[in-house]
Protein backbone atom coordinates (compact mmCIF):
# COMPACT_ATOMS: atom_id res chain seq x y z
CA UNK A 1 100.09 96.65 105.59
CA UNK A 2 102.46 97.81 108.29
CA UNK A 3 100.51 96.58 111.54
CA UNK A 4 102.26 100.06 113.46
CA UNK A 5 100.55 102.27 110.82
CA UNK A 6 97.56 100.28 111.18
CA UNK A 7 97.44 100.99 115.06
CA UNK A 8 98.30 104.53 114.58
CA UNK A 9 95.77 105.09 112.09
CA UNK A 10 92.89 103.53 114.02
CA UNK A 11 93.99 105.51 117.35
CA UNK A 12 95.06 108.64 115.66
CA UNK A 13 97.85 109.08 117.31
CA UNK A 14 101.39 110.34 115.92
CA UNK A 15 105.05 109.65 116.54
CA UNK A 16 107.08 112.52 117.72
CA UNK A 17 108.85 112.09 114.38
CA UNK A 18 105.41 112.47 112.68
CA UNK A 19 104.61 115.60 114.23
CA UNK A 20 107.95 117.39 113.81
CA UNK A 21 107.85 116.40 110.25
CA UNK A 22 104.51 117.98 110.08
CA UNK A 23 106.11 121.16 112.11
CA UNK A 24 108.87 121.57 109.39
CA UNK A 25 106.17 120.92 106.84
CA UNK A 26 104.45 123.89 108.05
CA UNK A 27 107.21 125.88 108.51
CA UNK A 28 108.49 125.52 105.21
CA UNK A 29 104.75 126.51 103.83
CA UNK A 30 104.97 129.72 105.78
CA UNK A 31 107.89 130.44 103.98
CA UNK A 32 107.35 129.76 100.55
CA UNK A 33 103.68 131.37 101.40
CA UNK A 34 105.30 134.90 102.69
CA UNK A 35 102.67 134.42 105.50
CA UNK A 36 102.77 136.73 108.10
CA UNK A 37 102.50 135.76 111.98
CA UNK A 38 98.87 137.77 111.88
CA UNK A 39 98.04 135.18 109.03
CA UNK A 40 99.31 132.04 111.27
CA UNK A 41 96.12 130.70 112.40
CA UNK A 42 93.96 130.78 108.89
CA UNK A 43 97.37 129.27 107.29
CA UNK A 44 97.50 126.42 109.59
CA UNK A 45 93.50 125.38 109.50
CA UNK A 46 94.02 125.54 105.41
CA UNK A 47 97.60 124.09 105.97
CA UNK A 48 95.98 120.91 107.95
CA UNK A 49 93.07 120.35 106.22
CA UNK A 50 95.13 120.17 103.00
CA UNK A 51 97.69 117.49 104.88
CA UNK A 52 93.88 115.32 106.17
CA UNK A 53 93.04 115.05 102.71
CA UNK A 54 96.46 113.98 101.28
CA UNK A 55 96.45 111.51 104.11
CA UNK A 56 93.12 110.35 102.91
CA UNK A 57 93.98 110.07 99.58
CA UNK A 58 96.83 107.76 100.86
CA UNK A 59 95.36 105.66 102.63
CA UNK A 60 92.65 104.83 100.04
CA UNK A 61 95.07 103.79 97.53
């Protein structure tokens, strides 16, 4: 294993590059999704939970 994604994942932190991936990511999902600026907020909490439990699929495998 990658001893930086190690350290990342025990610290939960992200690289810049991480978290404008995960921007674009969201951007593009809004999009596709049609969802209005009113919707936002209950897009991104469904939007992030659905990206935690990709991650945790990840790392388990």
């Amino acid at each position: 294993m990658d001893v930086r994604i190690s350290k990342r994942r025990t610290t939960g932190q992200m690289s810049v590059f991480e978290l404008d991936a995960l921007r674009e990511a969201f951007r593009r999902s809004v999009r596709e999704n049609n969802v209005t600026e009113v919707q936002w907020a209950e897009h991104a909490e469904r939007f992030v939970k659905s990206m935690i439990r990709k991650e945790s699929r990840g790392i388990q495998a």
